[in-house]
Protein backbone atom coordinates (compact mmCIF):
# COMPACT_ATOMS: atom_id res chain seq x y z
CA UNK A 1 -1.19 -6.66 15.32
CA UNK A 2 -4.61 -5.06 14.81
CA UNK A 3 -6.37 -3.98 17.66
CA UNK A 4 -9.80 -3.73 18.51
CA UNK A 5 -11.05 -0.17 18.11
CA UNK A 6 -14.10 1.00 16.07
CA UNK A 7 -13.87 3.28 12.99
CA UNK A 8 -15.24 6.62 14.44
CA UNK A 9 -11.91 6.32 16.89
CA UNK A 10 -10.08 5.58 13.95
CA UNK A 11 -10.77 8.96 12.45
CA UNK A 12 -10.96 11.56 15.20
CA UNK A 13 -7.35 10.19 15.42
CA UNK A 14 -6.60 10.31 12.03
CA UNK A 15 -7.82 13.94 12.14
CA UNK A 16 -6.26 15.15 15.75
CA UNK A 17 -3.11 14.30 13.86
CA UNK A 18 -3.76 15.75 10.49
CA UNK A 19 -4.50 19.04 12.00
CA UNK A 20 -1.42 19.16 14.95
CA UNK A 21 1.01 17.87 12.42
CA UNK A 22 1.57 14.23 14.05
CA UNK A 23 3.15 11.33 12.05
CA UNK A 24 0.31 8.22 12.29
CA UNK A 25 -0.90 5.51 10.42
CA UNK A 26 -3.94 3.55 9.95
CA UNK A 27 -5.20 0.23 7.81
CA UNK A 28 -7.25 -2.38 7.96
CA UNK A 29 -6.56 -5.89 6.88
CA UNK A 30 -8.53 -7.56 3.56
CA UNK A 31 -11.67 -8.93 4.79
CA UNK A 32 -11.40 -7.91 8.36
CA UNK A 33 -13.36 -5.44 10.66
CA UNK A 34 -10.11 -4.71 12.77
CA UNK A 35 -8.89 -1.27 12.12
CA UNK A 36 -4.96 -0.75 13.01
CA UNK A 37 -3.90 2.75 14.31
CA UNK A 38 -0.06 3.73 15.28
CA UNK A 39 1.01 7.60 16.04
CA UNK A 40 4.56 8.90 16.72
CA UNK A 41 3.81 11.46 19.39
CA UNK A 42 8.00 11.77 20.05
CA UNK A 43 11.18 12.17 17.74
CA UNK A 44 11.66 12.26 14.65
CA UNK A 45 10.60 9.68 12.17
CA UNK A 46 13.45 7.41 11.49
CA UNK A 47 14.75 6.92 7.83
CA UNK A 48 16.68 4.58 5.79
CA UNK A 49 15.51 1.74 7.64
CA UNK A 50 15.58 -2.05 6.86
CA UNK A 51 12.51 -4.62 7.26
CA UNK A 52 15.01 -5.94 10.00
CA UNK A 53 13.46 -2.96 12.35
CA UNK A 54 10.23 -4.92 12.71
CA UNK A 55 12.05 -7.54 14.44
CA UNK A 56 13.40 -4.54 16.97
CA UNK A 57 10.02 -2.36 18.06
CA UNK A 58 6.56 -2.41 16.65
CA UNK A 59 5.11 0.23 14.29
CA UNK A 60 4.71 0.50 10.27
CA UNK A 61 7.88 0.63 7.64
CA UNK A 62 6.96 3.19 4.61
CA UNK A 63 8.71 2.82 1.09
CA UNK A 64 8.52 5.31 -1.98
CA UNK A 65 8.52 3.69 -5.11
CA UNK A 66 11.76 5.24 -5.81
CA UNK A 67 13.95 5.61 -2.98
CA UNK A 68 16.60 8.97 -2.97
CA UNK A 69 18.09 11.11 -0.54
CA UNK A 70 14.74 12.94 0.16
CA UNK A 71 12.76 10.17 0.03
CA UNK A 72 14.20 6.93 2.26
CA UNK A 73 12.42 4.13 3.76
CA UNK A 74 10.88 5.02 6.34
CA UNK A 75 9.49 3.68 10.12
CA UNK A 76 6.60 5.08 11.92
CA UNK A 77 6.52 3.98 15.63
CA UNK A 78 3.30 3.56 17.42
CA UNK A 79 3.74 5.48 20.70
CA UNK A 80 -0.49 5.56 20.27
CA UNK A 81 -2.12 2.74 19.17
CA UNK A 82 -5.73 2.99 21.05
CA UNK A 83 -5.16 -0.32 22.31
CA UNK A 84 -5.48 1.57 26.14
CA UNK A 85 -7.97 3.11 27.52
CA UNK A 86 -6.54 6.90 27.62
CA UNK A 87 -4.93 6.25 24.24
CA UNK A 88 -7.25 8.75 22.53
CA UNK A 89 -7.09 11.35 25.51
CA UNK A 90 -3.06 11.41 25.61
CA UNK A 91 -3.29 12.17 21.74
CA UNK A 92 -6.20 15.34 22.14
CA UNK A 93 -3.70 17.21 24.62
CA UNK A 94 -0.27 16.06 22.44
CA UNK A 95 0.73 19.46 21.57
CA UNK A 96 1.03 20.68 17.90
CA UNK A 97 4.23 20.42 16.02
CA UNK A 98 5.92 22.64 13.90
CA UNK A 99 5.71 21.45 10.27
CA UNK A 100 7.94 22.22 7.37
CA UNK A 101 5.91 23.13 3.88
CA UNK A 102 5.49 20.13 1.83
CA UNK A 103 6.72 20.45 -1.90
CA UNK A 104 4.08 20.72 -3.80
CA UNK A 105 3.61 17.80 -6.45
CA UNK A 106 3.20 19.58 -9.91
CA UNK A 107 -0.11 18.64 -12.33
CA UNK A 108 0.67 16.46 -15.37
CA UNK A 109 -0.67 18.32 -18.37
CA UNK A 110 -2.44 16.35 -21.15
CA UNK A 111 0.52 17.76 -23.20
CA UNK A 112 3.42 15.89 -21.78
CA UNK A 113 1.08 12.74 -20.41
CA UNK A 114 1.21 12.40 -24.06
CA UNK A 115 4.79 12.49 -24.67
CA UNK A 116 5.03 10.40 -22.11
CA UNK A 117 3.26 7.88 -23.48
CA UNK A 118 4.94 8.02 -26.63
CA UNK A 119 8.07 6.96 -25.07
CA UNK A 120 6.83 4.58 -23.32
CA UNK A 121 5.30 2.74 -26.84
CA UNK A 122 8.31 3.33 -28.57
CA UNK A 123 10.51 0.93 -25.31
CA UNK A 124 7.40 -1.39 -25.42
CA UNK A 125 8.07 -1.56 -29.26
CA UNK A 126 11.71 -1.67 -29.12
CA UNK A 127 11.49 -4.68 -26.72
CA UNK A 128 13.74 -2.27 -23.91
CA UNK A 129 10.15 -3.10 -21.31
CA UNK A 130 7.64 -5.86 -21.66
CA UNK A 131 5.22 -4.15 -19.07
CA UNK A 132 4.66 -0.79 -17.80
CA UNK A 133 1.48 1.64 -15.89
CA UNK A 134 1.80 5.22 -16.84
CA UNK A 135 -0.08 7.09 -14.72
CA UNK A 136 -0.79 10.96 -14.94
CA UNK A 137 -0.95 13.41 -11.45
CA UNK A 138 -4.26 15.54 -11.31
CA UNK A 139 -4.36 18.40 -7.87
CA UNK A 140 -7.54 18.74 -6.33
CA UNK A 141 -7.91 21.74 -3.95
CA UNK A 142 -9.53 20.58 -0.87
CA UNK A 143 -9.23 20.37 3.08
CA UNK A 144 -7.35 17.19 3.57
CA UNK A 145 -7.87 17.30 7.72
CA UNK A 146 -11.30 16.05 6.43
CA UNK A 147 -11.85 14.54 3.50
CA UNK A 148 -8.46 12.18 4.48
CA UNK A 149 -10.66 10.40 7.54
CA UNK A 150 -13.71 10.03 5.30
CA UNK A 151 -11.75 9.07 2.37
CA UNK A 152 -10.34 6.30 4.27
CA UNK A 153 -14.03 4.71 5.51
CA UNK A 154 -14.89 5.20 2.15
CA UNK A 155 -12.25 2.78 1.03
CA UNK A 156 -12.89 0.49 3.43
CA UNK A 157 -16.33 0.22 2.78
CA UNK A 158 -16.18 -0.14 -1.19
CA UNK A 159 -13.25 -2.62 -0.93
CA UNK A 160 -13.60 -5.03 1.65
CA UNK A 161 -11.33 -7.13 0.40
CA UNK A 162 -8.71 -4.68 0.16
CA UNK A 163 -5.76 -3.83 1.91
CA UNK A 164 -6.74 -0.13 3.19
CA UNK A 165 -4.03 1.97 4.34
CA UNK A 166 -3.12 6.04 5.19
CA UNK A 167 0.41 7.20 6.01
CA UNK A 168 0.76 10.84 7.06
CA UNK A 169 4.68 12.06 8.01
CA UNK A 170 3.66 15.51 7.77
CA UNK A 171 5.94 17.56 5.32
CA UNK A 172 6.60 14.48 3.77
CA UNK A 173 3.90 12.75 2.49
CA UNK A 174 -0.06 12.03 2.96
CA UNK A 175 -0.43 9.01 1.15
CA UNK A 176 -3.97 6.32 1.10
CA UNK A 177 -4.79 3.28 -1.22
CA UNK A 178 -6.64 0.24 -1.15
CA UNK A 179 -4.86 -2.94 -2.73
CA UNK A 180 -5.85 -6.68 -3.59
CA UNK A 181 -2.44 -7.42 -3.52
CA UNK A 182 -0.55 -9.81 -1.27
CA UNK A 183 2.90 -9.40 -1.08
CA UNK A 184 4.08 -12.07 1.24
CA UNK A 185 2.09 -14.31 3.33
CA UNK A 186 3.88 -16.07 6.07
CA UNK A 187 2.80 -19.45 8.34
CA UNK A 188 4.47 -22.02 10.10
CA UNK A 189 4.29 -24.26 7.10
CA UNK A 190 4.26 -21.80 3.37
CA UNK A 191 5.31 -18.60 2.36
CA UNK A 192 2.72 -17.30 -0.33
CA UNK A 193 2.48 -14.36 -2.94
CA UNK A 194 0.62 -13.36 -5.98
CA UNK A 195 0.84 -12.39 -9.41
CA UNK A 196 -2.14 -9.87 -9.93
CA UNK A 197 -2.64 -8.19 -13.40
CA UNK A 198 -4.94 -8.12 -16.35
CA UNK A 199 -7.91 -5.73 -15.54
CA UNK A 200 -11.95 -5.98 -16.78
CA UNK A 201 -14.99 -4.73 -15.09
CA UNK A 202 -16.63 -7.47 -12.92
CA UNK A 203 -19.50 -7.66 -15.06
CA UNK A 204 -17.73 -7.87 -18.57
CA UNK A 205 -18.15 -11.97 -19.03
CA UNK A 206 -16.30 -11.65 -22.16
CA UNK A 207 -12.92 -14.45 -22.50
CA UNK A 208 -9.92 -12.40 -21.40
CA UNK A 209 -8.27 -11.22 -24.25
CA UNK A 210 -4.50 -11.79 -25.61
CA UNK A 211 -3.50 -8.51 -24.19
CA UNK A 212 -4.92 -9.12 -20.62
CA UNK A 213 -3.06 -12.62 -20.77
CA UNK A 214 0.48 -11.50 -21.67
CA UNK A 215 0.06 -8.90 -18.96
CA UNK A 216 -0.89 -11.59 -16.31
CA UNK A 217 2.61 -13.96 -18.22
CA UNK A 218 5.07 -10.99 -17.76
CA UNK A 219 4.20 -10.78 -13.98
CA UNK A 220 4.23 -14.28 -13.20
CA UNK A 221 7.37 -14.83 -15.06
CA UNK A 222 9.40 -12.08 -13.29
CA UNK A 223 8.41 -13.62 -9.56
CA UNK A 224 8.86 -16.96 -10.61
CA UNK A 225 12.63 -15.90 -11.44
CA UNK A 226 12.61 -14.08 -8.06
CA UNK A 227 12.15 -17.48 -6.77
CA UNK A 228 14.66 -19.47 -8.60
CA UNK A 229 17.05 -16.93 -8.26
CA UNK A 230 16.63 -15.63 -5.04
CA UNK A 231 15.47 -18.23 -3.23
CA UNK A 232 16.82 -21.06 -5.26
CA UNK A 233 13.70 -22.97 -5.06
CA UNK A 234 11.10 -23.58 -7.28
CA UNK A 235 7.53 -22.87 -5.94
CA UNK A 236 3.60 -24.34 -6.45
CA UNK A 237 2.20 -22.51 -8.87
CA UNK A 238 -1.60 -22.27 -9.54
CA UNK A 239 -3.91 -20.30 -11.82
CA UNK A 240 -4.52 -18.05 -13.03
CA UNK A 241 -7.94 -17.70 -11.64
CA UNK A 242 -10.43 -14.51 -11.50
CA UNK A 243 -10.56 -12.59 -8.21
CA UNK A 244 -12.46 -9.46 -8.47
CA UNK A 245 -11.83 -6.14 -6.40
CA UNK A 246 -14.31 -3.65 -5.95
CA UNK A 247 -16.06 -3.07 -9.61
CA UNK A 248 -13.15 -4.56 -11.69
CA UNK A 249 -11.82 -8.37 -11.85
CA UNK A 250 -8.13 -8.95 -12.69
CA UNK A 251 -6.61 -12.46 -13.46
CA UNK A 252 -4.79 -13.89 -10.23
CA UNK A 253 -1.81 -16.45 -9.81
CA UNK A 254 -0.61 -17.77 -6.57
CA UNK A 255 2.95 -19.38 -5.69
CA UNK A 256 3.19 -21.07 -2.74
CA UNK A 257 6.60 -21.96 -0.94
CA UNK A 258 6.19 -24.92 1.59
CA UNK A 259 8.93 -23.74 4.49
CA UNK A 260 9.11 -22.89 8.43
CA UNK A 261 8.81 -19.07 8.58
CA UNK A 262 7.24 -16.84 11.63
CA UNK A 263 3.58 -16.33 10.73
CA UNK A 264 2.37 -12.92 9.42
CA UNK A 265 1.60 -11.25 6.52
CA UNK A 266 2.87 -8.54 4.41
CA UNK A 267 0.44 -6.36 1.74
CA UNK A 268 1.21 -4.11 -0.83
């Protein structure tokens, strides 16, 4: 649960920890003011863990996109959470860990961003993938203990609508984004979830085009079948309607799942 703390706490903590090597992390919810803050000041953080640990302590459960031996799921307790007064003050005098180099992550070169590519045409072609996001890795030298904190108002600012979020296990991973996504809304009543693809700038009124469209089809399609086959239940499906996030709009589908669940909510 969010507490209420203001911003500037939000980053001295997120750069106390940066510099002494302390696992945290921090987000704020889409369209709220409430700024979440958790820091393991004790232990290691755990690994391999399940979304069942959220029903056994309180804290924030990280997953890579591809999950291997040196990369599990993992769960970052909040020892600190700046819920109590003397929150901050415990985490100035926590003393400064030992931290193992992090691998560096190697620069994509125009060279094989293009090869890359290529394949990826020549499965869309074949028929092997209906949908896929290359993306290319650019390094940028800079001081991460402070650009990270104002990186992270700066996100919060220019998407308030967004889910904002930074995860630092140091030697591990330093990781920020802001997403429109919902992954799984929970109440009393419905479970809820999105299909969110198809990208134009907010101000291009143009009629999404046929390319946009299929996009938007291939994602629907695959949760619908996560539905039937998973859940066995076919869900309310509406849209898809425009919802814009920060200086882009993308074409937006909603399922909805009348059940009794525990309320919460889930982004991605």
């Amino acid at each position: 649960m969010c507490k209420d703390v203001t911003i500037s706490e939000i980053k001295e903590a997120q750069r106390i920890c940066l510099e002494r090597g302390i696992p945290f992390f921090a987000y704020r919810l889409p369209d709220s003011g409430n700024f979440c803050f958790g820091a393991q000041i004790s232990g290691e953080v755990a690994g391999n863990c399940s979304p069942s640990v959220f029903l056994e302590d309180s804290g924030f459960l990280f997953s890579p996109f591809h999950v291997a031996n040196n990369s599990p799921v993992r769960f970052l307790r909040n020892d600190i959470d700046l819920s109590k007064a003397g929150d901050l003050d415990i985490l100035k005098v926590t003393p400064k860990k030992n931290v193992p180099d992090t691998v560096p992550v190697g620069e994509i070169g125009k060279d094989i961003y293009i090869k890359q590519a290529e394949r990826v045409i020549s499965a869309l072609r074949s028929g092997k993938i209906r949908k896929a996001v290359l993306s290319r890795v650019k390094q940028s030298f800079c001081d991460p203990y402070k650009k990270a904190p104002e990186w992270f108002n700066g996100l919060c600012e220019t998407y308030p609508d967004a889910f904002v979020f930074l995860v630092s296990i140091p030697g591990e991973t330093l990781w920020m984004g802001a997403t429109p996504e919902t992954f799984l809304r929970c109440s009393a009543s419905c479970i809820q979830t999105m299909s969110l693809a198809g990208t134009k700038r907010k101000d291009d009124f143009s009629e999404w085009g046929e390319k946009d469209r299929e996009e938007q089809r291939i994602v629907t399609e695959y949760i619908e079948s996560c539905f039937r086959n998973i859940v066995g239940t076919e869900p309310l499906i509406s849209g898809p309607e425009l919802r814009q996030a920060g200086v882009v709009s993308h074409l937006c589908t909603m399922f909805t799942l009348n059940k009794s669940l525990s309320p919460g909510e889930i982004s991605r």
